[in-house]
Protein backbone atom coordinates (compact mmCIF):
# COMPACT_ATOMS: atom_id res chain seq x y z
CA UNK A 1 -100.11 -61.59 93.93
CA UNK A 2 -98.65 -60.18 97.35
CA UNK A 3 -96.31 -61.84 99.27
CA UNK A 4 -97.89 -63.84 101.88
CA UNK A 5 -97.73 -63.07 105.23
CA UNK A 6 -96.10 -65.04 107.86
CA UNK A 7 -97.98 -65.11 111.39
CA UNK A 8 -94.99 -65.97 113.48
CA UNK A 9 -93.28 -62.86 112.14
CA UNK A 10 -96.08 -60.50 113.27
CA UNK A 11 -96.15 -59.20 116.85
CA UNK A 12 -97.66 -55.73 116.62
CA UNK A 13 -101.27 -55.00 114.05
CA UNK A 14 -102.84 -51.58 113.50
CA UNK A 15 -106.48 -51.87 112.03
CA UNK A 16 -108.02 -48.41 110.60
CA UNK A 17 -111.76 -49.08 111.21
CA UNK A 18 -114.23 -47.84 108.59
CA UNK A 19 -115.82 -44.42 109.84
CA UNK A 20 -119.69 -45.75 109.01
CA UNK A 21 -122.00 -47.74 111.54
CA UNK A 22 -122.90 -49.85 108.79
CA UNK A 23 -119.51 -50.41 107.28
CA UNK A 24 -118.00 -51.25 110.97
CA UNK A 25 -120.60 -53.91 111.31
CA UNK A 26 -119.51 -55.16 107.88
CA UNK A 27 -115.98 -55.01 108.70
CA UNK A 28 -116.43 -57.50 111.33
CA UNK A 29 -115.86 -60.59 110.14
CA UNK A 30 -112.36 -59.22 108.68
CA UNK A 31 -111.84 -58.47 112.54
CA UNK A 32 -112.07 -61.71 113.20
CA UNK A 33 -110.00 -62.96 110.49
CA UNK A 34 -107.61 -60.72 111.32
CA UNK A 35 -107.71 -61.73 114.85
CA UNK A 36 -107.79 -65.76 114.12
CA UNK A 37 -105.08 -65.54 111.80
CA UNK A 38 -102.65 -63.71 114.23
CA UNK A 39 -103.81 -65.21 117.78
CA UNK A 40 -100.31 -63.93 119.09
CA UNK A 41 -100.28 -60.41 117.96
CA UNK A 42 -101.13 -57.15 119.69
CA UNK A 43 -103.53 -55.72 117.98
CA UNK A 44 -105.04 -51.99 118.17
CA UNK A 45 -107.92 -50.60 115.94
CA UNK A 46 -107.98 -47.01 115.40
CA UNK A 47 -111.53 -45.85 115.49
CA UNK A 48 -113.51 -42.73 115.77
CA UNK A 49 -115.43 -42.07 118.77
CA UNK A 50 -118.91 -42.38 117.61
CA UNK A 51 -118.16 -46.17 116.80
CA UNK A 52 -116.54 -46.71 119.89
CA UNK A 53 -120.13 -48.21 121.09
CA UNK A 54 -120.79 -50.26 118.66
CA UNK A 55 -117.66 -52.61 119.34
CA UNK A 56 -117.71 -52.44 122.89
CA UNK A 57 -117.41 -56.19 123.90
CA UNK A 58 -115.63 -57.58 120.88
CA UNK A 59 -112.71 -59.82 121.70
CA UNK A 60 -110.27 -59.14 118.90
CA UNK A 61 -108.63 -55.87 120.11
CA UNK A 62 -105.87 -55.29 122.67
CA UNK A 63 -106.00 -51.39 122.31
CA UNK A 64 -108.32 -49.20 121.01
CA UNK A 65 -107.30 -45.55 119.81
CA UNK A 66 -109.86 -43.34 119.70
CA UNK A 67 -109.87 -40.27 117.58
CA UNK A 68 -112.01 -37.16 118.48
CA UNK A 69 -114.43 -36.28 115.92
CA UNK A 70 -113.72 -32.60 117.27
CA UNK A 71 -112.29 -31.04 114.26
CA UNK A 72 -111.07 -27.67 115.40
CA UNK A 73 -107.90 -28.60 115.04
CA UNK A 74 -107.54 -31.83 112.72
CA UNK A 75 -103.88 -31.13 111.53
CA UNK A 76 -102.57 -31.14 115.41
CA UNK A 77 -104.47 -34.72 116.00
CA UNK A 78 -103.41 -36.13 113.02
CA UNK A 79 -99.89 -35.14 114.19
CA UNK A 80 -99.79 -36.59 117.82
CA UNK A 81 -101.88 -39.83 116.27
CA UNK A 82 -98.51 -40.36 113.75
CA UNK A 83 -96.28 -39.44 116.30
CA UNK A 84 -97.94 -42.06 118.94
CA UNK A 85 -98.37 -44.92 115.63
CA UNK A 86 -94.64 -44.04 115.38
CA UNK A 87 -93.62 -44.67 118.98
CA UNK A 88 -95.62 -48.34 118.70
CA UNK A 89 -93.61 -50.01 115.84
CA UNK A 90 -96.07 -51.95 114.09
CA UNK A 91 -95.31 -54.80 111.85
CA UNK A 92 -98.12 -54.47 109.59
CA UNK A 93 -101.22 -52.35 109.31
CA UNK A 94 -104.67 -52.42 107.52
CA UNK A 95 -106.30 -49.66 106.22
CA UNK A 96 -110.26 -50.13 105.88
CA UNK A 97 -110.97 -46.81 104.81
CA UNK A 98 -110.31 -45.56 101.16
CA UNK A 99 -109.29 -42.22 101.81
CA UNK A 100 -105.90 -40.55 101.08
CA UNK A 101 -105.38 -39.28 104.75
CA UNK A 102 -105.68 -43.07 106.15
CA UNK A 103 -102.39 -44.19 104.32
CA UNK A 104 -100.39 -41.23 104.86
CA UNK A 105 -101.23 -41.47 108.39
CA UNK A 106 -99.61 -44.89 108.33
CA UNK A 107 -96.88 -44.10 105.80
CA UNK A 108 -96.06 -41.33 108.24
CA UNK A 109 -96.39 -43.59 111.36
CA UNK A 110 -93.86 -46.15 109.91
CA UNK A 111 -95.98 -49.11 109.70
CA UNK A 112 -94.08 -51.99 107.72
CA UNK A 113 -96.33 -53.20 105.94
CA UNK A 114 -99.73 -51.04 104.58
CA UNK A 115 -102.55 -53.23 102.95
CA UNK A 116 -105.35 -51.38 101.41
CA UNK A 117 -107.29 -50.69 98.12
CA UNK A 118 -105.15 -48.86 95.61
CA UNK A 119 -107.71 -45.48 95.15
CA UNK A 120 -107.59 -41.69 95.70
CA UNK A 121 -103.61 -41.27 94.49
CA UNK A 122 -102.41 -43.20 97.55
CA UNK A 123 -101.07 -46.12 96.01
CA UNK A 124 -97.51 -44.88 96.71
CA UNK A 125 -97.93 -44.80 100.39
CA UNK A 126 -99.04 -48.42 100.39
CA UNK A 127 -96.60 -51.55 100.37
CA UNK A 128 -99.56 -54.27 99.37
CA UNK A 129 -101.66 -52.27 97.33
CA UNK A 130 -104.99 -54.12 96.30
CA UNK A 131 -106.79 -53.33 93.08
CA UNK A 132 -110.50 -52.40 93.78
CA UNK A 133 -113.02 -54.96 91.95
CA UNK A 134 -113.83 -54.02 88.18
CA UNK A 135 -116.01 -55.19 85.29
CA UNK A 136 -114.79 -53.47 81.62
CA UNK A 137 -112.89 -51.26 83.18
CA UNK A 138 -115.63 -50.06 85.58
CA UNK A 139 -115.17 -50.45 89.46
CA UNK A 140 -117.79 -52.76 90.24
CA UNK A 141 -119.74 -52.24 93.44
CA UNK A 142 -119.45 -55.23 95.86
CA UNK A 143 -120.51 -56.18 99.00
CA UNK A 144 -118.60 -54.39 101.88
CA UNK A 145 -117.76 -57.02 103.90
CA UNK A 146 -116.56 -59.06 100.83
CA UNK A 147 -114.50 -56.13 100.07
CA UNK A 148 -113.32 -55.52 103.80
CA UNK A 149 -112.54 -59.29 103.87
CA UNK A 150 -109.94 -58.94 100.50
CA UNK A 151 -107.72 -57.41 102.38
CA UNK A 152 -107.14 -60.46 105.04
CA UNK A 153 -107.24 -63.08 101.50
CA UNK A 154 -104.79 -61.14 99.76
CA UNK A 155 -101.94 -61.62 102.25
CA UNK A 156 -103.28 -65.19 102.96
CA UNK A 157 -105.67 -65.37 106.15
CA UNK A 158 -107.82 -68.25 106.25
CA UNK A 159 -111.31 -67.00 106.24
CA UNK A 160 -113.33 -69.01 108.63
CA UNK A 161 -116.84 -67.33 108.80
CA UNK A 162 -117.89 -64.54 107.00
CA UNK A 163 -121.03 -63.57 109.62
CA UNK A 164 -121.72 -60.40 110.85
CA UNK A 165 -120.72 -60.53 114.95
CA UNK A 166 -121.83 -57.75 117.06
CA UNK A 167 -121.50 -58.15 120.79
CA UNK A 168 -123.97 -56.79 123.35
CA UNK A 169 -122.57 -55.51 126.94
CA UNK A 170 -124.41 -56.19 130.16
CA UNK A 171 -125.30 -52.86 130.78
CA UNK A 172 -126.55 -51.76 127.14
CA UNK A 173 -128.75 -54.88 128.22
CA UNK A 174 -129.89 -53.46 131.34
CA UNK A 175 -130.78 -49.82 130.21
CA UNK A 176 -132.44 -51.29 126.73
CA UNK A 177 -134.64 -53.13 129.34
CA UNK A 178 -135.26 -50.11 131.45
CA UNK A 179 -136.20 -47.83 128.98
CA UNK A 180 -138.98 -50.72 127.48
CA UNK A 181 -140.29 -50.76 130.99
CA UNK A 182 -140.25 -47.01 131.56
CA UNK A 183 -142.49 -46.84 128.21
CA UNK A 184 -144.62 -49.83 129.35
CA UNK A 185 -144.09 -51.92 126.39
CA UNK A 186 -145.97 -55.21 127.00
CA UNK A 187 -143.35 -57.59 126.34
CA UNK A 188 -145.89 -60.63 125.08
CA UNK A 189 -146.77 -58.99 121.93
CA UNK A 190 -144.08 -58.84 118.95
CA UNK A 191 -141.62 -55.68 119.23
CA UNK A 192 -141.28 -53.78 115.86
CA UNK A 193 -138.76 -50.87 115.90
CA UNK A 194 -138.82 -48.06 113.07
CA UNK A 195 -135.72 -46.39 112.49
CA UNK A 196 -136.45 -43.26 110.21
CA UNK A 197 -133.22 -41.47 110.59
CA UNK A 198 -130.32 -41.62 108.04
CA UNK A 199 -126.64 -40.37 109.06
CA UNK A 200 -125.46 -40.55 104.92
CA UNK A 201 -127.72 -37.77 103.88
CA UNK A 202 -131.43 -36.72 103.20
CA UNK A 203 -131.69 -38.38 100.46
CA UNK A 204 -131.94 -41.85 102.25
CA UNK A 205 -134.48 -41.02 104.35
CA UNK A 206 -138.09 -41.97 104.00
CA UNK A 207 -141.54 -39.39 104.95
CA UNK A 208 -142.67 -38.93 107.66
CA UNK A 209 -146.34 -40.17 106.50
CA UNK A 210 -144.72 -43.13 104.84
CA UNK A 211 -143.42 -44.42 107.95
CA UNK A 212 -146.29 -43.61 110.64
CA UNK A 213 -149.02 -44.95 107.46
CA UNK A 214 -146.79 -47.95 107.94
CA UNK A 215 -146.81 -48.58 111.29
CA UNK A 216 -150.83 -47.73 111.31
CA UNK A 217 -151.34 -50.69 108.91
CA UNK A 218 -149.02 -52.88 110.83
CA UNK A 219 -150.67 -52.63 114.07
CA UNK A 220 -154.25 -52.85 112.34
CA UNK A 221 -152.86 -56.19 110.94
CA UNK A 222 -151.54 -57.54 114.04
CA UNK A 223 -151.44 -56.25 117.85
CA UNK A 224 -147.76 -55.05 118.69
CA UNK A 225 -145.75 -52.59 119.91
CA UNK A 226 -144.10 -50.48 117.35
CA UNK A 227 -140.82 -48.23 119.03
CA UNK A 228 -139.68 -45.30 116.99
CA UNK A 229 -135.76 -45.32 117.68
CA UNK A 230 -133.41 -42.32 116.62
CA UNK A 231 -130.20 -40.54 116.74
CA UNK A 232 -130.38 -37.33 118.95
CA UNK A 233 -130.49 -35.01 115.87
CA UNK A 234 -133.25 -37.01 114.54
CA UNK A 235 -135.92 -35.86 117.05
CA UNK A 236 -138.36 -33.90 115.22
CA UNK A 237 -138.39 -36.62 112.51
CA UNK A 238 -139.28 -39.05 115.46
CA UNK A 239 -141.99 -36.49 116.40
CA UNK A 240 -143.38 -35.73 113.15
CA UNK A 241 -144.05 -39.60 112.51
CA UNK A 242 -145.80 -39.98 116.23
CA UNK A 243 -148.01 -36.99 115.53
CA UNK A 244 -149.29 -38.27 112.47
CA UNK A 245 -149.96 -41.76 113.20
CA UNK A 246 -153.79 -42.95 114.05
CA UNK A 247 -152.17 -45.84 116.42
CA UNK A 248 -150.25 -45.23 119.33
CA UNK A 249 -146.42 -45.63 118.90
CA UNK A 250 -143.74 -45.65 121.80
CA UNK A 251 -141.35 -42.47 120.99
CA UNK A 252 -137.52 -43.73 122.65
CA UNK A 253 -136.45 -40.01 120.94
CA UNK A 254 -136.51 -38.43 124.22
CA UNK A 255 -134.12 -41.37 125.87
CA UNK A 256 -130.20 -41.20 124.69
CA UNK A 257 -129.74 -44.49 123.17
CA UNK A 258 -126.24 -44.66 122.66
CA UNK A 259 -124.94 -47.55 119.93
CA UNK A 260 -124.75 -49.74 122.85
CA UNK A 261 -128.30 -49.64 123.83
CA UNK A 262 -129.83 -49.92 120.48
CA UNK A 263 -127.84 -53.01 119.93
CA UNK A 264 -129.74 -54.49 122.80
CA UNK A 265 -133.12 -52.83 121.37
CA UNK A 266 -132.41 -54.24 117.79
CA UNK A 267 -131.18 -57.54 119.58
CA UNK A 268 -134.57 -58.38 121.13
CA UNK A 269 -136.84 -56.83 118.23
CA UNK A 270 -139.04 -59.44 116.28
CA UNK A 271 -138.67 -56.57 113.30
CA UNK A 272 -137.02 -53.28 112.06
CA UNK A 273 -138.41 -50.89 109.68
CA UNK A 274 -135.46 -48.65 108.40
CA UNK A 275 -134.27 -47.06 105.62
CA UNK A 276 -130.62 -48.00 104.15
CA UNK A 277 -128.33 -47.11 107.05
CA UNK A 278 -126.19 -48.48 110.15
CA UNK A 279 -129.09 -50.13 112.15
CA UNK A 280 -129.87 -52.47 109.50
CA UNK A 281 -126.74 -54.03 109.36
CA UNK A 282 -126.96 -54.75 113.24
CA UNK A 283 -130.08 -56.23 112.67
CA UNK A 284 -128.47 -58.69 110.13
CA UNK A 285 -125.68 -59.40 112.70
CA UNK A 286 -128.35 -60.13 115.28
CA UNK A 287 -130.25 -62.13 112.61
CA UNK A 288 -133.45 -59.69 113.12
CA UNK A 289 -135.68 -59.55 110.60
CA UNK A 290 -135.32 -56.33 108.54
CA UNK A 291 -136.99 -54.16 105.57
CA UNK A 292 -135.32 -51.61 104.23
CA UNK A 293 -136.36 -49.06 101.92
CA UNK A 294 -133.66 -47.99 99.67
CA UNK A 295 -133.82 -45.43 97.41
CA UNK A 296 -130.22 -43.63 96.46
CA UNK A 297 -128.21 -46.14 97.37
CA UNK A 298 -126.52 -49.30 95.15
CA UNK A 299 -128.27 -52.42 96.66
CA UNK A 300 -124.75 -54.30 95.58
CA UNK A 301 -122.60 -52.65 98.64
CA UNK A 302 -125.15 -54.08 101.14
CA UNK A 303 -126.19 -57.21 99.59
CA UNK A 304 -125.71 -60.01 101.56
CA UNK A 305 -127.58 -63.81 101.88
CA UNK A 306 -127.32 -63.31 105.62
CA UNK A 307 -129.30 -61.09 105.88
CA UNK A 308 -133.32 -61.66 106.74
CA UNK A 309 -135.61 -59.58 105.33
CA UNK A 310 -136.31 -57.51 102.24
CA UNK A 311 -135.15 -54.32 100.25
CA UNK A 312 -137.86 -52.03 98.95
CA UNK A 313 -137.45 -50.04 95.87
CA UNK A 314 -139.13 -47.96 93.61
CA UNK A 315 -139.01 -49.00 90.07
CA UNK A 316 -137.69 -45.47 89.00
CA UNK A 317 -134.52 -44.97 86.38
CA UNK A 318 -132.79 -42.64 88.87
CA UNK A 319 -132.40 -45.19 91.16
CA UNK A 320 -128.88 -45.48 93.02
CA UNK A 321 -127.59 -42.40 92.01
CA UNK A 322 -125.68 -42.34 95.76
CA UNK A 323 -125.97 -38.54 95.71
CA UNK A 324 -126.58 -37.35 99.43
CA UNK A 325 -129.01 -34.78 98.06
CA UNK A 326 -131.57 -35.47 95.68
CA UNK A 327 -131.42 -33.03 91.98
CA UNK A 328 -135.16 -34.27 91.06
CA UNK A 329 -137.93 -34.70 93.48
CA UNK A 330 -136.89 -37.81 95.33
CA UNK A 331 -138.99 -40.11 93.86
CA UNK A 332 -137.04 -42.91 94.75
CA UNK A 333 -138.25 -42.65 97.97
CA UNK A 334 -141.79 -40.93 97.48
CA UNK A 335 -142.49 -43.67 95.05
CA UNK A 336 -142.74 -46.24 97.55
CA UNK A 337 -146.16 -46.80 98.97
CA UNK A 338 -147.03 -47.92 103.08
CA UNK A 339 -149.59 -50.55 101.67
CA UNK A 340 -146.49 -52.30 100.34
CA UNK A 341 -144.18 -52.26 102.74
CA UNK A 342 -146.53 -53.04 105.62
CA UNK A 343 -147.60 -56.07 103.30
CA UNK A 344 -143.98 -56.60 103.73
CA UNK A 345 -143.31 -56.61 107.43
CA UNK A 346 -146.98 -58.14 108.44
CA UNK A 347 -145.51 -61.03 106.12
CA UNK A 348 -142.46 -61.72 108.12
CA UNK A 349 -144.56 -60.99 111.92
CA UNK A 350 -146.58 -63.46 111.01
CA UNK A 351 -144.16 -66.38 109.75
CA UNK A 352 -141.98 -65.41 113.11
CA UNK A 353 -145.78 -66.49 115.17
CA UNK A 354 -145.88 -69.67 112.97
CA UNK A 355 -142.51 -70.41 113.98
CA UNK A 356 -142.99 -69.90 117.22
């Protein structure tokens, strides 16, 4: 076991933040850990920028250090981010992601003490090296913010709450608001956003047809407003599904929604249809009810009891091969029929209007 660490002896944290929307919103309740366990310290979490959004509003961060996903010249940040680690001093530091380059960053920076999971050759460059979870000698997938959470238990934090916390900012409130009136969205009927868009790979990501079918045999079962929302790279996807729905759907493609604004869209939505990726988990943060249709990915990383809602998968032998690309002809995906998971979301529309 490591040796425990002593609170009073800790003035200065670094955090390395996952790189994934999804994993950061799993990572969150080691945040807080983090944060309840030293109430004194200074700490900074090193992010990149496309997260930067997603936190904005958490309380458990004195600094944050941003690195530019600009990767001309990766060797000369990585540089001036050791250098400036260096200059800080810090007393202990946690490394979220798995990757080799995380450590040596922190190795390199002269952080005391380096927690993280002992993988990729780096086990050198850490001083509390964790072994990954294993079953027969196999690693054994487990849910991520279980996993994140190990590294706060292993040096003795107190875990109070393992929930999902995602903060919303008064202006992502504000322009989520705006943009619903600017597409007249009647706001006494139910709110259903489809998220189509996967930033893993293609092989997460549902048809086109499958998701405007859906969203036809939603509306036909109940009146609502169904919003397609997207990343910017994502448009034609977002097109393609409006195009070949029978029903009307409300397109946000055409608005920027940084990760700020869709947490305020996904905050207020009575549902969202998506397929495995970082939107889901900020529904189960907000406690939205979600349905996800998985295909290549291990339901075990993502599994959690908090989360309302319901996985969809095909009953095919491929399934979670967690390649980005499919070999065969994606019938993980193909295989799973709009009938179903309309059945699905018209289920959990219309316990929310018995609740109600």
């Amino acid at each position: 076991s490591l040796s425990l660490v002593k609170p009073e002896n800790i003035s200065k944290i670094i955090i390395r933040s996952p790189n994934w929307v999804g994993d950061v919103v799993m990572a969150t309740p080691a945040f807080r850990c983090i944060r309840e366990n030293f109430p004194e310290a200074e700490i900074t979490l090193v992010l990149k920028t496309y997260v930067q959004n997603l936190i904005k509003g958490t309380p458990w961060f004195n600094k944050l250090f941003v690195l530019d996903n600009n990767k001309r010249n990766k060797t000369a940040q990585f540089i001036s981010t050791v250098k400036e680690i260096r200059s800080e001093g810090y007393d202990i530091g946690f490394l979220f992601p798995n990757s080799f380059s995380s450590a040596l960053m922190f190795w390199l920076g002269g952080v005391k003490r380096r927690i993280g999971y002992k993988r990729d050759a780096r086990s050198l460059f850490l001083t509390d090296g964790i072994n990954r979870p294993s079953e027969n000698g196999h690693f054994l997938p487990t849910y991520m913010g279980d996993y994140y959470l190990r590294l706060c238990t292993e040096i003795g934090c107190d875990v109070r709450s393992n929930e999902l916390e995602l903060f919303i900012t008064r202006e992502g409130q504000i322009r989520a608001d705006e943009i619903l009136k600017n597409c007249n969205v009647n706001t006494d009927l139910p709110l259903v956003l489809l998220n189509p868009g996967a930033a893993y790979g293609y092989s997460k990501c549902w048809t086109a047809e499958g998701f405007a079918r859906t969203a036809d045999l939603v509306k036909k079962g109940l009146d609502c407003n169904i919003a397609i929302v997207c990343a910017p790279n994502e448009i034609n996807l977002a097109t393609d599904i409006e195009r070949t729905a029978k029903s009307r759907l409300i397109n946000l493609a055409g608005y920027y929604l940084s990760l700020n604004i869709l947490k305020s869209l996904i905050k207020v939505c009575d549902l969202l249809i998506t397929v495995d990726s970082g939107p889901r988990h900020i529904a189960v943060a907000f406690k939205r009810p979600v349905v996800t249709i998985m295909g290549p990915n291990d339901p075990r990383y993502t599994d959690t009891p908090a989360e309302i809602g319901q996985v969809i998968c095909a009953d095919v032998d491929c399934l979670a091969c967690q390649l980005k690309i499919c070999p065969k002809d994606h019938r993980c995906m193909t295989q799973i029929k709009p009938d179903k998971v309309a059945e699905v979301c018209l289920d959990f529309l219309s316990n929310k209007k018995e609740q109600n």
